[in-house]
C-alpha atoms as a PDB file:
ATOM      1  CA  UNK A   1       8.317  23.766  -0.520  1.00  0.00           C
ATOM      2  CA  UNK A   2       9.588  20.562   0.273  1.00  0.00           C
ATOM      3  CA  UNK A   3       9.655  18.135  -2.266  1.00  0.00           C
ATOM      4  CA  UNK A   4       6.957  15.053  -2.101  1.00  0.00           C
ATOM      5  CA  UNK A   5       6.623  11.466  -4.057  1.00  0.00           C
ATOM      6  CA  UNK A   6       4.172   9.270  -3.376  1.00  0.00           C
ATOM      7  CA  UNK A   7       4.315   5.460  -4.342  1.00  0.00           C
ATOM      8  CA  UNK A   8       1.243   3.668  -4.540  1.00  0.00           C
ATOM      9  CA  UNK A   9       0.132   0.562  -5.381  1.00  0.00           C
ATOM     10  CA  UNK A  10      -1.214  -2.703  -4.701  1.00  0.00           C
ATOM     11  CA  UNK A  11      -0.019  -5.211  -2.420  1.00  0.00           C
ATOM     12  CA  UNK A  12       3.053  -7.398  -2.612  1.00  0.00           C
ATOM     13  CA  UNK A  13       3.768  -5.247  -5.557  1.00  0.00           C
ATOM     14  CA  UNK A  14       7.387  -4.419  -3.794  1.00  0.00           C
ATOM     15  CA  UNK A  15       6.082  -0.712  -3.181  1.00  0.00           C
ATOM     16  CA  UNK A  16       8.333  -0.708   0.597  1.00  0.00           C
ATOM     17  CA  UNK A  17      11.757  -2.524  -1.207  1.00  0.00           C
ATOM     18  CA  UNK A  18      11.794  -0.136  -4.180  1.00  0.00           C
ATOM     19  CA  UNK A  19      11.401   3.271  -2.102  1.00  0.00           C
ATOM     20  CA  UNK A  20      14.030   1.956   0.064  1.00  0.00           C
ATOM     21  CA  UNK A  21      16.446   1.230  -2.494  1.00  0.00           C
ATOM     22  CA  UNK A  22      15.851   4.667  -4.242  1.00  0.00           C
ATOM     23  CA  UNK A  23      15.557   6.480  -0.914  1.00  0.00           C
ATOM     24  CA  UNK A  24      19.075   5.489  -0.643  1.00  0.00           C
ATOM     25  CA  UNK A  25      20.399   5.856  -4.126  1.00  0.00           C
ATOM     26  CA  UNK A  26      18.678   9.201  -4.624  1.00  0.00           C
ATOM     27  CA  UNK A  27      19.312  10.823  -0.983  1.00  0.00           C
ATOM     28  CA  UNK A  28      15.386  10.908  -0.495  1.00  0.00           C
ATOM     29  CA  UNK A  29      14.104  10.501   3.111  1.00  0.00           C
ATOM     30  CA  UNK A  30      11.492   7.584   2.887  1.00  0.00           C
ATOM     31  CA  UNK A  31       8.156   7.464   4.881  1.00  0.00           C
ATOM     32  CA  UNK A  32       6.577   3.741   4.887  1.00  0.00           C
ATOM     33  CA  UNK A  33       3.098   4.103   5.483  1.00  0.00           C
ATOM     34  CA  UNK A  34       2.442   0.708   7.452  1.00  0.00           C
ATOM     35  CA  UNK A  35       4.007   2.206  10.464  1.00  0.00           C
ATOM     36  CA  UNK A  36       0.571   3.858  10.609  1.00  0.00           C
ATOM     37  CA  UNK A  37      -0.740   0.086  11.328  1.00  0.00           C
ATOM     38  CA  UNK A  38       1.684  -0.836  13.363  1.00  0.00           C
ATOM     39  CA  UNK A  39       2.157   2.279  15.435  1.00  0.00           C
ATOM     40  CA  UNK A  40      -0.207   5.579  15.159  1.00  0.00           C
ATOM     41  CA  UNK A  41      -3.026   5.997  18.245  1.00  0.00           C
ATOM     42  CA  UNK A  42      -6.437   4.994  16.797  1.00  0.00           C
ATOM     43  CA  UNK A  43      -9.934   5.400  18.539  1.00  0.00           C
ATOM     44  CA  UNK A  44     -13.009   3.382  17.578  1.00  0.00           C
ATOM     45  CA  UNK A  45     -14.797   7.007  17.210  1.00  0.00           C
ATOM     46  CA  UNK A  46     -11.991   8.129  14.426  1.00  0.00           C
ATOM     47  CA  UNK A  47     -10.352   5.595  12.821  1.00  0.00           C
ATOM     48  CA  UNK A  48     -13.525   2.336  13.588  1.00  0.00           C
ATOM     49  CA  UNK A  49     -11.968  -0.083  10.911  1.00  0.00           C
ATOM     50  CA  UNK A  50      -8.741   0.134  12.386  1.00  0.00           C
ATOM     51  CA  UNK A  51      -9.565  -0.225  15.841  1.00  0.00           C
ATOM     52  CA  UNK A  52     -11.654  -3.232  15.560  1.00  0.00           C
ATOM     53  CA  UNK A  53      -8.317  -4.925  14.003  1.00  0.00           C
ATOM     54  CA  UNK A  54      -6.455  -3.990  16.984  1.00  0.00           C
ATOM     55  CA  UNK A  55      -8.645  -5.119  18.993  1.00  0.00           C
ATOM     56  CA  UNK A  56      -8.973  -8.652  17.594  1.00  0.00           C
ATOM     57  CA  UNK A  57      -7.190 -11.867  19.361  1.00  0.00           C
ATOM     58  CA  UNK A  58      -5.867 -13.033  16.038  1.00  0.00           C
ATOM     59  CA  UNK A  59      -6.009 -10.228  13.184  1.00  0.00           C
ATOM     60  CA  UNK A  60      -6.090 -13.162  10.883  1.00  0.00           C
ATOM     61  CA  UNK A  61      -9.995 -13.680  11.836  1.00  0.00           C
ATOM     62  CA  UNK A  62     -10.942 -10.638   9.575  1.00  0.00           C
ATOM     63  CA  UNK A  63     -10.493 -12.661   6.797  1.00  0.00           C
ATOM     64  CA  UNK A  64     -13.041 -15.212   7.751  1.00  0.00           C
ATOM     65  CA  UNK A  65     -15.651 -12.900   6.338  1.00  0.00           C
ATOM     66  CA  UNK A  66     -17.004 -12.768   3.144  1.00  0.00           C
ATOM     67  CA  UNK A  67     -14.449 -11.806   0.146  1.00  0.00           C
ATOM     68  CA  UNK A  68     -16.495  -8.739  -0.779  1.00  0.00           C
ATOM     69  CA  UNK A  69     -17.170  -7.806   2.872  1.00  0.00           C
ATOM     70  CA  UNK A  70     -13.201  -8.325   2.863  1.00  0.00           C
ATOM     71  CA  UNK A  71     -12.697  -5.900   0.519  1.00  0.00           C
ATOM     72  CA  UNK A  72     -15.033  -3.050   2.018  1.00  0.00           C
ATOM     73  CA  UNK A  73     -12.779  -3.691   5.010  1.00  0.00           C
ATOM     74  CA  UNK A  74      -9.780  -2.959   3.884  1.00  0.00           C
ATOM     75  CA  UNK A  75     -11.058  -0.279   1.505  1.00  0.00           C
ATOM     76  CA  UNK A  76     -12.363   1.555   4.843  1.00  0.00           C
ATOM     77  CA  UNK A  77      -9.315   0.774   6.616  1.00  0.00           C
ATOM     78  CA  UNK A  78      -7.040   2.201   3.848  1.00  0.00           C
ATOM     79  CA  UNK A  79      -9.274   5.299   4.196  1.00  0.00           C
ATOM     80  CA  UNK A  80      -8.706   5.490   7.712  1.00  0.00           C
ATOM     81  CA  UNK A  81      -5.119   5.381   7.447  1.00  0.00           C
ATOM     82  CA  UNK A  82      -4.991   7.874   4.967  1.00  0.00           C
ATOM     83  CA  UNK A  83      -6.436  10.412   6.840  1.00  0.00           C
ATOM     84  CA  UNK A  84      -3.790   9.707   9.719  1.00  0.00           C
ATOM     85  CA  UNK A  85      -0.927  10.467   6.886  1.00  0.00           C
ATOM     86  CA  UNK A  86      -2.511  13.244   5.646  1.00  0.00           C
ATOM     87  CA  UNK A  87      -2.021  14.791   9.280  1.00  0.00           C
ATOM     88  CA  UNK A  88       1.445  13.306   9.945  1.00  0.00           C
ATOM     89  CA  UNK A  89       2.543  14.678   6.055  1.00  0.00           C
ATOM     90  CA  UNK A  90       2.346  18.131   7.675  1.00  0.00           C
ATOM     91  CA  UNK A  91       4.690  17.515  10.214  1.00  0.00           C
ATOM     92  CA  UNK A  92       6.957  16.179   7.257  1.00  0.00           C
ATOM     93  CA  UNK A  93       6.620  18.938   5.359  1.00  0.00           C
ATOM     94  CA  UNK A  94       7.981  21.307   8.198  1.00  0.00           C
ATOM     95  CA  UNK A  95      10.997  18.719   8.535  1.00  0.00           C
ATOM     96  CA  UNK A  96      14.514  18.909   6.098  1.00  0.00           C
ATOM     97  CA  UNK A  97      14.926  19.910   3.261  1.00  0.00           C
ATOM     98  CA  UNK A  98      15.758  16.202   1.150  1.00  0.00           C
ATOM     99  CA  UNK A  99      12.606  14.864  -0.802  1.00  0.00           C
ATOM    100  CA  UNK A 100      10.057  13.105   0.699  1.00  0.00           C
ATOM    101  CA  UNK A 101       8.936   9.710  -1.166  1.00  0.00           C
ATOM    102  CA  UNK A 102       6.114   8.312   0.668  1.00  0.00           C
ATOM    103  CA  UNK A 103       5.296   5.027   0.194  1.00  0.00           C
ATOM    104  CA  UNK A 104       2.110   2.142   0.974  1.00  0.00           C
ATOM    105  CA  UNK A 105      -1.145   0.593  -0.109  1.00  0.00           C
ATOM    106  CA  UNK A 106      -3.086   2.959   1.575  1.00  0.00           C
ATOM    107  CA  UNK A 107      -1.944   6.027  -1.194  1.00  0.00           C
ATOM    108  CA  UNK A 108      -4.973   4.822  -3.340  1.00  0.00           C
ATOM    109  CA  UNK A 109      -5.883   7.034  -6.368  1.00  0.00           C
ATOM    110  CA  UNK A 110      -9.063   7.958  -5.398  1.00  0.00           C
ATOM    111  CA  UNK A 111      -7.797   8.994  -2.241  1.00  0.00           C
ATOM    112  CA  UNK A 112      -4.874  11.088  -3.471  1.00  0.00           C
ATOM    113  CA  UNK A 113      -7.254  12.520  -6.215  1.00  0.00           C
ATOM    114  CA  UNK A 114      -9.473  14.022  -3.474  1.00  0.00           C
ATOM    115  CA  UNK A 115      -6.518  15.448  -1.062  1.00  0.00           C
ATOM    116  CA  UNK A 116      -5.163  17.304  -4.439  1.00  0.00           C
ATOM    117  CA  UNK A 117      -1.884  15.090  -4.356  1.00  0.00           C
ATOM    118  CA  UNK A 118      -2.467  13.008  -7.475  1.00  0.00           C
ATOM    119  CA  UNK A 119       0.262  14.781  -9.927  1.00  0.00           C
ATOM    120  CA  UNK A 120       2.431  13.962  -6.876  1.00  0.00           C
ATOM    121  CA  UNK A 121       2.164  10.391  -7.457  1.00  0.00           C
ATOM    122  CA  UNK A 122       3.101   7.010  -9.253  1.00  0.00           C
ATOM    123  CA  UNK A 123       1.580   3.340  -8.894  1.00  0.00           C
ATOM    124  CA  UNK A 124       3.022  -0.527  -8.321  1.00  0.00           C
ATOM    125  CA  UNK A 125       0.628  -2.809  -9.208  1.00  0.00           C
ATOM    126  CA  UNK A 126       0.994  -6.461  -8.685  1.00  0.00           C
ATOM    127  CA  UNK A 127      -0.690  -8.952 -11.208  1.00  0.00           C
ATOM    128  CA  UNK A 128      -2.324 -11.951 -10.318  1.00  0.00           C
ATOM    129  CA  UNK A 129       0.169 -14.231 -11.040  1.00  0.00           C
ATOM    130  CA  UNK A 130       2.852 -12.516  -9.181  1.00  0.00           C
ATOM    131  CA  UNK A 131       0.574 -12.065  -6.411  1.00  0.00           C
ATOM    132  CA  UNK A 132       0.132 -15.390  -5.865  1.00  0.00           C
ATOM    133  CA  UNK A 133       3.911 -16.370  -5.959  1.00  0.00           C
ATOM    134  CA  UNK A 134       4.386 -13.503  -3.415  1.00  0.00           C
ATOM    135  CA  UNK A 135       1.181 -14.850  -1.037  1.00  0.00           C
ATOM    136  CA  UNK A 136       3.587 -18.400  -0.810  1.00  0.00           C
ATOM    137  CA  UNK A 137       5.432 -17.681   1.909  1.00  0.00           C
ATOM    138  CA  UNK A 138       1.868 -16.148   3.912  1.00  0.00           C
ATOM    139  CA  UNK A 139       0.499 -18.930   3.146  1.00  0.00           C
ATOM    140  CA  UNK A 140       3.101 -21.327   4.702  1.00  0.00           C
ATOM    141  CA  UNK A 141       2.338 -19.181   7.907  1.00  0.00           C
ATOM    142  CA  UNK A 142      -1.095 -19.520   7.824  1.00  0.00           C
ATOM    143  CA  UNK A 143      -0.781 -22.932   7.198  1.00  0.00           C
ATOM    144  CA  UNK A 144       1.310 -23.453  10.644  1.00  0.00           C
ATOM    145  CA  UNK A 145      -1.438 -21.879  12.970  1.00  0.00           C
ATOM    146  CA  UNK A 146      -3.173 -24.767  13.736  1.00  0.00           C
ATOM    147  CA  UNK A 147      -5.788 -22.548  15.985  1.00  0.00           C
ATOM    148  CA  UNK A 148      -7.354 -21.277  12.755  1.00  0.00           C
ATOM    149  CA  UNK A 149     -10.575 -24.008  11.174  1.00  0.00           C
ATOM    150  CA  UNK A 150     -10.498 -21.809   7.911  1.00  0.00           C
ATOM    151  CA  UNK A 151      -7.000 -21.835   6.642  1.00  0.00           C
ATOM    152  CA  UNK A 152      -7.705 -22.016   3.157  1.00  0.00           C
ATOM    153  CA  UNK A 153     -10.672 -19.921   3.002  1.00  0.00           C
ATOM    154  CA  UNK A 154      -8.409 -17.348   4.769  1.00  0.00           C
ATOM    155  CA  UNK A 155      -6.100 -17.867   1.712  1.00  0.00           C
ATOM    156  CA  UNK A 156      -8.631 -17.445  -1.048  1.00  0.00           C
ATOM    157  CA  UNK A 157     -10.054 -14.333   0.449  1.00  0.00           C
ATOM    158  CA  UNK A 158      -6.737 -12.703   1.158  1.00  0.00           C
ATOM    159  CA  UNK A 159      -5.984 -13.356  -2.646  1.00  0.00           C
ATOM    160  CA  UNK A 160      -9.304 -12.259  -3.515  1.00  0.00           C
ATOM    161  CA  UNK A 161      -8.905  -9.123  -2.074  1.00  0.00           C
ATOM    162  CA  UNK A 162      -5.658  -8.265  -3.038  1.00  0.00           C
ATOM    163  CA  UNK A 163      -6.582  -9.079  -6.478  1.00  0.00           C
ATOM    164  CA  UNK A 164      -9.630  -6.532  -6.864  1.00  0.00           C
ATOM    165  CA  UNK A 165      -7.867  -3.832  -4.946  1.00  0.00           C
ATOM    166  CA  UNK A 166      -4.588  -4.298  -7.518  1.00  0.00           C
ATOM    167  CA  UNK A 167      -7.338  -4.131 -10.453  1.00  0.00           C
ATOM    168  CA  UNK A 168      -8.820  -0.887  -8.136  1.00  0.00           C
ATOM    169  CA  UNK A 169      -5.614   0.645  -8.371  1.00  0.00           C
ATOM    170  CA  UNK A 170      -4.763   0.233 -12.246  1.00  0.00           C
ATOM    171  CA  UNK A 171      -8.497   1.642 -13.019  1.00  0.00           C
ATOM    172  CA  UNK A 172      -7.584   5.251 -10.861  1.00  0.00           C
ATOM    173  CA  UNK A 173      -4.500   5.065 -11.505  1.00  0.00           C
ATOM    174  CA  UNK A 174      -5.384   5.419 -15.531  1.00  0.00           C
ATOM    175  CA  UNK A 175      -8.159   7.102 -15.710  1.00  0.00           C
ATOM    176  CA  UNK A 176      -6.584   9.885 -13.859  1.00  0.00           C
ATOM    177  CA  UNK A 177      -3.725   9.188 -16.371  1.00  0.00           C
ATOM    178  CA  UNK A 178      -0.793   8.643 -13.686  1.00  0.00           C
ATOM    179  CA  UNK A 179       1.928   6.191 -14.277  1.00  0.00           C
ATOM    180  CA  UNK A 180       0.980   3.052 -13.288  1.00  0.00           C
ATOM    181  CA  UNK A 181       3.701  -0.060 -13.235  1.00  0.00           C
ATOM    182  CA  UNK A 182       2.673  -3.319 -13.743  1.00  0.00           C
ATOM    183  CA  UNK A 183       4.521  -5.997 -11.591  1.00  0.00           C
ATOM    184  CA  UNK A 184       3.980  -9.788 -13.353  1.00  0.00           C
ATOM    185  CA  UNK A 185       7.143 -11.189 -12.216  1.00  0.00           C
ATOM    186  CA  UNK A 186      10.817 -10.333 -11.297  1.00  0.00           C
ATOM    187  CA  UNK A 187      11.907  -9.374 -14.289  1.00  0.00           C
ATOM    188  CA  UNK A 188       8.993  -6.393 -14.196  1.00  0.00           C
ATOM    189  CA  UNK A 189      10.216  -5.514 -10.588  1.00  0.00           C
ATOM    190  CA  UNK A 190      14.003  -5.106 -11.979  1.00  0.00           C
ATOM    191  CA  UNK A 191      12.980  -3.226 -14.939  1.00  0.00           C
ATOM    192  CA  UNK A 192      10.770  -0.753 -13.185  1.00  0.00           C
ATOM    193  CA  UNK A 193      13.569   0.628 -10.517  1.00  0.00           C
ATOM    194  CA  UNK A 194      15.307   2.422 -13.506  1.00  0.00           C
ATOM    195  CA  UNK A 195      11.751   3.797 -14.973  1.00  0.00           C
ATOM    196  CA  UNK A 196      10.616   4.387 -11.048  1.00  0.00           C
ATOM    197  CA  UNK A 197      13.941   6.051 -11.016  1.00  0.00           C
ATOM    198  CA  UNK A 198      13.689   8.332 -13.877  1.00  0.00           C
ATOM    199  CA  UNK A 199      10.316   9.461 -12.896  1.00  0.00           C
ATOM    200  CA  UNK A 200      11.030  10.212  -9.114  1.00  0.00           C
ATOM    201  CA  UNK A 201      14.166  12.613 -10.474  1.00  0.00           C
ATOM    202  CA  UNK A 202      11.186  14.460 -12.997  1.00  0.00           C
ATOM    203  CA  UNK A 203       9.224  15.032  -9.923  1.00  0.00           C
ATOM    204  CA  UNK A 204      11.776  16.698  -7.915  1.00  0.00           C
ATOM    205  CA  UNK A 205      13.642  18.769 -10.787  1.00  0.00           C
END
């Protein structure tokens, strides 16, 4: 069988540069999960979370809710997604013959546990302070759509979010006793290829 990692993690926890960089190093094919945003068909009947995004004027809007109503959201939507890699794994799995290291914030540890691919995987998790030196430049972006009345609540709630899903993440990923990386600064990120490294050569031998 085809060989299959799976990166979790939080976001802006550098999950999509570090599976690049050992995709390369190692001679793994990489899969990025947020083509499944960008790209997979999704009906309001399958995937309802997902659509409704799509469907919005300015996806930025969905963050005008409430910060727990936020976080339901994207919890739903990450489910949603999930489900599309699940089917789009198989066709992997019947492609080559180099490893597969999946990657993307929608591998959560609850949702792995239940598909039976949880000793398949490792975690990224970003901590708050790191998080909010990634969110910078997004804010900067926010800050230059003038069409948008709740820039800063926008902000918070995108923080907020990202926040409890990181501490979602840690909690899964160690209570199903998985590897779980902590990312607090750069000096975390650098460290971590090497151990990331290590462990995605364990998986395949």
């Amino acid at each position: 069988m085809r060989p299959i990692i799976l990166l979790g993690g939080s976001s802006c926890a550098g999950k999509s540069t570090a599976a690049k960089r050992l995709g390369e190093k190692l001679g793994y094919q990489v899969y990025h999960t947020d083509d499944i945003f960008l790209n997979a068909p999704v009906t309001p009947e399958d995937q309802p979370h997902m659509a409704e995004l799509r469907a919005m004027k300015n996806p930025l809007l969905v963050w005008t809710r409430p910060a727990a109503d936020c976080l339901e959201f994207w919890l739903a939507y990450y489910q949603e997604a999930f489900q599309i890699f699940l089917r789009e794994l198989a066709h992997f799995m019947e492609e080559g013959q180099a490893p597969l290291l999946a990657e993307g914030v929608c591998l959560l540890p609850k949702f792995l546990e239940q598909a039976g691919l949880l000793d398949r995987s490792r975690f990224l998790v970003c901590g708050t302070s790191a998080l909010g030196a990634a969110m910078a430049g997004k804010w900067e972006f926010i800050k230059e759509m003038e069409a948008l009345e709740s820039r800063e609540e926008i902000y918070a709630h995108i923080l907020t979010t990202f926040s409890a899903a990181a501490k979602l993440v840690a909690r899964g990923a160690n209570r199903a006793g998985r590897p779980c990386f902590p990312v607090n600064g750069p000096e975390d990120y650098a460290g971590n290829l090497p151990r990331l490294q290590k462990a995605l050569r364990e998986m395949v031998a």
